[in-house]
Protein backbone atom coordinates (compact mmCIF):
# COMPACT_ATOMS: atom_id res chain seq x y z
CA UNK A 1 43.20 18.72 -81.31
CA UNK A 2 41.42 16.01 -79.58
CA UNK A 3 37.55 15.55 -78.63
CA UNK A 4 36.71 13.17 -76.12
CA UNK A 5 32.76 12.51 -76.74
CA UNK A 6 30.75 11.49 -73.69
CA UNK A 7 27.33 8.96 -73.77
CA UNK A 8 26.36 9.15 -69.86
CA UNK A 9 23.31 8.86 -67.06
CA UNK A 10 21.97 6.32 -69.95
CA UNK A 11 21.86 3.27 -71.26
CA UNK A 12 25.92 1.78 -72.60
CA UNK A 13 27.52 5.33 -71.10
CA UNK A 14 30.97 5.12 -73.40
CA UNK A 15 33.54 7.33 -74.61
CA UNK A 16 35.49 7.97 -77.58
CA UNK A 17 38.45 10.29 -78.55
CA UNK A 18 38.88 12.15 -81.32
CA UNK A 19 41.79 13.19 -82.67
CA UNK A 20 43.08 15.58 -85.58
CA UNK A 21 39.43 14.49 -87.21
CA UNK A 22 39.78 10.96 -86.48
CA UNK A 23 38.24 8.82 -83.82
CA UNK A 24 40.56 7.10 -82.47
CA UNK A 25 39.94 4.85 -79.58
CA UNK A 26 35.98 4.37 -78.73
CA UNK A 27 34.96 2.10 -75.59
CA UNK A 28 31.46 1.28 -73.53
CA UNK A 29 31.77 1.36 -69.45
CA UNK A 30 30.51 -2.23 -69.42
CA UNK A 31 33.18 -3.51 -71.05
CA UNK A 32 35.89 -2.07 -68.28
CA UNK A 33 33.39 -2.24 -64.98
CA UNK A 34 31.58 -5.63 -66.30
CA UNK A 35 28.20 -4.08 -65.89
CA UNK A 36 25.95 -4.58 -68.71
CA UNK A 37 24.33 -1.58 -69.77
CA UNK A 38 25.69 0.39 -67.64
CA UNK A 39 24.14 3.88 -67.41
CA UNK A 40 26.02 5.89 -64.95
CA UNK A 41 28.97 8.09 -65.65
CA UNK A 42 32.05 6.54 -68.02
CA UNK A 43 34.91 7.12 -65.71
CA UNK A 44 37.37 4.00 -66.78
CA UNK A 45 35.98 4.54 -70.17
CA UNK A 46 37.72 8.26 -70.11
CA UNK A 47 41.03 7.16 -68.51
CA UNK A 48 41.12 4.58 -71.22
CA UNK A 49 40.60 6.92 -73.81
CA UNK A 50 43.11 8.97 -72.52
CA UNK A 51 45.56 6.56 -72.02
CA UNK A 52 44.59 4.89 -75.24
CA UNK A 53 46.64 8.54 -77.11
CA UNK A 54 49.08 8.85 -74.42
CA UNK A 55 46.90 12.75 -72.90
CA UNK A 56 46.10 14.06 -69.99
CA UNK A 57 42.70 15.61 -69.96
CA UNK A 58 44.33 19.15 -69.92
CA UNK A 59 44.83 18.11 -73.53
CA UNK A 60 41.30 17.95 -74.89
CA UNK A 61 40.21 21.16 -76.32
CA UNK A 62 36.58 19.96 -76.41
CA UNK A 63 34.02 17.56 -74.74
CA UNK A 64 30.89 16.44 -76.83
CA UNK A 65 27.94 14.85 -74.63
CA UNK A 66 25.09 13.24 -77.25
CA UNK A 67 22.31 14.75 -75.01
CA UNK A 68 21.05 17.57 -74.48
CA UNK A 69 18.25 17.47 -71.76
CA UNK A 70 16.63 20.70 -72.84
CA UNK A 71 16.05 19.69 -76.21
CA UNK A 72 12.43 19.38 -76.79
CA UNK A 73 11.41 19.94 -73.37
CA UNK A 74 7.88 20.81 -73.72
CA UNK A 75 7.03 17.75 -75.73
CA UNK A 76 8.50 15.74 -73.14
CA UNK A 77 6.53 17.66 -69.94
CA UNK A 78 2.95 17.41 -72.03
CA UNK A 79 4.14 13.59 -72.47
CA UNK A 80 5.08 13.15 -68.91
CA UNK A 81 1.48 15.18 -67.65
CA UNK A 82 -0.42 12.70 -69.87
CA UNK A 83 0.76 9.76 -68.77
CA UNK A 84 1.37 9.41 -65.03
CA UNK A 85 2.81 6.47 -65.25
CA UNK A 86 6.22 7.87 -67.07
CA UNK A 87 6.10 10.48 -64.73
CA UNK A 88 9.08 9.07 -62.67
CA UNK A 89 11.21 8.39 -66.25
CA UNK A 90 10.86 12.44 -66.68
CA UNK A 91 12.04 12.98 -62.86
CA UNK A 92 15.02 10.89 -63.68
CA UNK A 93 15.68 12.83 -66.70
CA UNK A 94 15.55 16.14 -65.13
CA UNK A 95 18.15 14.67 -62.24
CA UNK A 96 20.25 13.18 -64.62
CA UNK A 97 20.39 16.58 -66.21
CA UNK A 98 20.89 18.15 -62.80
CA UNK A 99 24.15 15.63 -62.30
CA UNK A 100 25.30 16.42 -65.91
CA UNK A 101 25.20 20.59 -64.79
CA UNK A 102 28.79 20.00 -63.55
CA UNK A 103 30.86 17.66 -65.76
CA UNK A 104 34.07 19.74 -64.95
CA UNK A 105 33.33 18.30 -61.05
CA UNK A 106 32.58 14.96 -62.48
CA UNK A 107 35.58 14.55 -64.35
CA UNK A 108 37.74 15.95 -61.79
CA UNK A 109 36.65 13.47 -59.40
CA UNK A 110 36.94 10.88 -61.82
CA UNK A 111 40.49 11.21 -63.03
CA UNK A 112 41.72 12.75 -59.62
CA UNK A 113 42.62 15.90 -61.10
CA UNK A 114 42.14 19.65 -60.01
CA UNK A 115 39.40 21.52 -62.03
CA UNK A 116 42.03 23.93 -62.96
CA UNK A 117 43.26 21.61 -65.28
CA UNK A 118 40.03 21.53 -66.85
CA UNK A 119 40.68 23.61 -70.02
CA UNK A 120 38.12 21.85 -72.42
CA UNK A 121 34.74 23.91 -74.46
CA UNK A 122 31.72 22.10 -73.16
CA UNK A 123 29.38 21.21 -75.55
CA UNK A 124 25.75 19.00 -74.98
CA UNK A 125 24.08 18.08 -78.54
CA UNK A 126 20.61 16.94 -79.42
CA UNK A 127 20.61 13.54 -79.38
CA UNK A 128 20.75 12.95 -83.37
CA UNK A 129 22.91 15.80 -83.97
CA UNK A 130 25.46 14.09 -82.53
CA UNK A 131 25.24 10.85 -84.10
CA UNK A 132 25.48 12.78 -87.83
CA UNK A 133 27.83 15.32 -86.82
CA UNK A 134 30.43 12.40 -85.51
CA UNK A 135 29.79 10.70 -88.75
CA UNK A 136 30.29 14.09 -91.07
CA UNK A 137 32.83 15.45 -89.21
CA UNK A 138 34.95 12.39 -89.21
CA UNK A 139 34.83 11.70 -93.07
CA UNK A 140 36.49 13.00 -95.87
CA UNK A 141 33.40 14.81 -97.57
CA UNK A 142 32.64 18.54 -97.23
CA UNK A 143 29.04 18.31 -98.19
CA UNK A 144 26.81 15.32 -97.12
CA UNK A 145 23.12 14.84 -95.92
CA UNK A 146 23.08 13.27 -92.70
CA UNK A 147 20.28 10.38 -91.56
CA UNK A 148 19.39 8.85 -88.07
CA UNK A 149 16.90 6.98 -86.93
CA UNK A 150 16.63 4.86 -83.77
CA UNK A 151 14.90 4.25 -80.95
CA UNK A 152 13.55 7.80 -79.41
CA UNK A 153 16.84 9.94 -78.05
CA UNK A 154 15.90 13.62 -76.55
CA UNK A 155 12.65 12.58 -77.91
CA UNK A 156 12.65 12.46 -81.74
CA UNK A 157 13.36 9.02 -83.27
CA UNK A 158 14.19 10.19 -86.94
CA UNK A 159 16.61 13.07 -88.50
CA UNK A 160 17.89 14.54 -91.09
CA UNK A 161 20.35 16.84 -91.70
């Protein structure tokens, strides 16, 4: 099975593919368009990971985007009332969830494909979620507390799990 995980609309948008359990080929959007910190969507970061295993996106069973706009919502709203001045970064964040409503589109357009081909489970995880779940999931352990803490993504800096 493979699982192409998405990082887009912020900061180092990347991609990585997963396959049988096992990432296999990871790579930032800088790196191939040779802008730093680039934030948009990953495009030549997907065909890369796709070429990197030889698939077509009709193989991947499942895409995994580490944001999920909705998470925590009200905190950020009361944060974004309070202070005026961060009202635009919570307009941007409610477009860039408005652009990530139709990744099927966006990928289509991206790799030239037709939606049809489009066969993948959709899946947008909080922020921290997704950095332990892509460490449990690809390690050899069954049981394992999971820890992440950086700078503030979907609005919580610290995890557990």
């Amino acid at each position: 099975m493979l699982i192409l995980g998405l990082n887009m609309f912020h900061a180092d948008a990347s991609a990585a593919i997963v396959q049988d359990g096992r990432v296999v080929f990871a790579i930032a959007e800088e790196r191939l368009n040779r802008v730093k910190h680039y934030a948009g969507f990953p495009s030549l970061a997907i065909k890369a990971c796709l070429d990197a295993v030889g698939a077509k996106i009709a193989d991947v069973g499942h895409v995994a985007i580490g944001q999920d706009t909705d998470a925590n919502l009200a905190k950020k709203v009361r944060y974004a009332l309070a202070n005026p001045a961060k009202l635009l970064n919570f307009i941007r964040l409610r477009q860039r969830k408005q652009a990530m409503r139709d990744l099927r589109a966006l990928i289509a357009q991206a790799l030239d494909v037709d939606r049809k081909q489009l066969r993948f489970q959709e899946h947008h995880l909080e922020h921290h979620i997704a950095h332990i779940a892509s460490a449990y999931y690809c390690s050899l352990w069954e049981r394992a507390a999971g820890f992440s803490y950086d700078g503030s993504g979907d609005f919580v800096s610290t995890m557990m799990a």
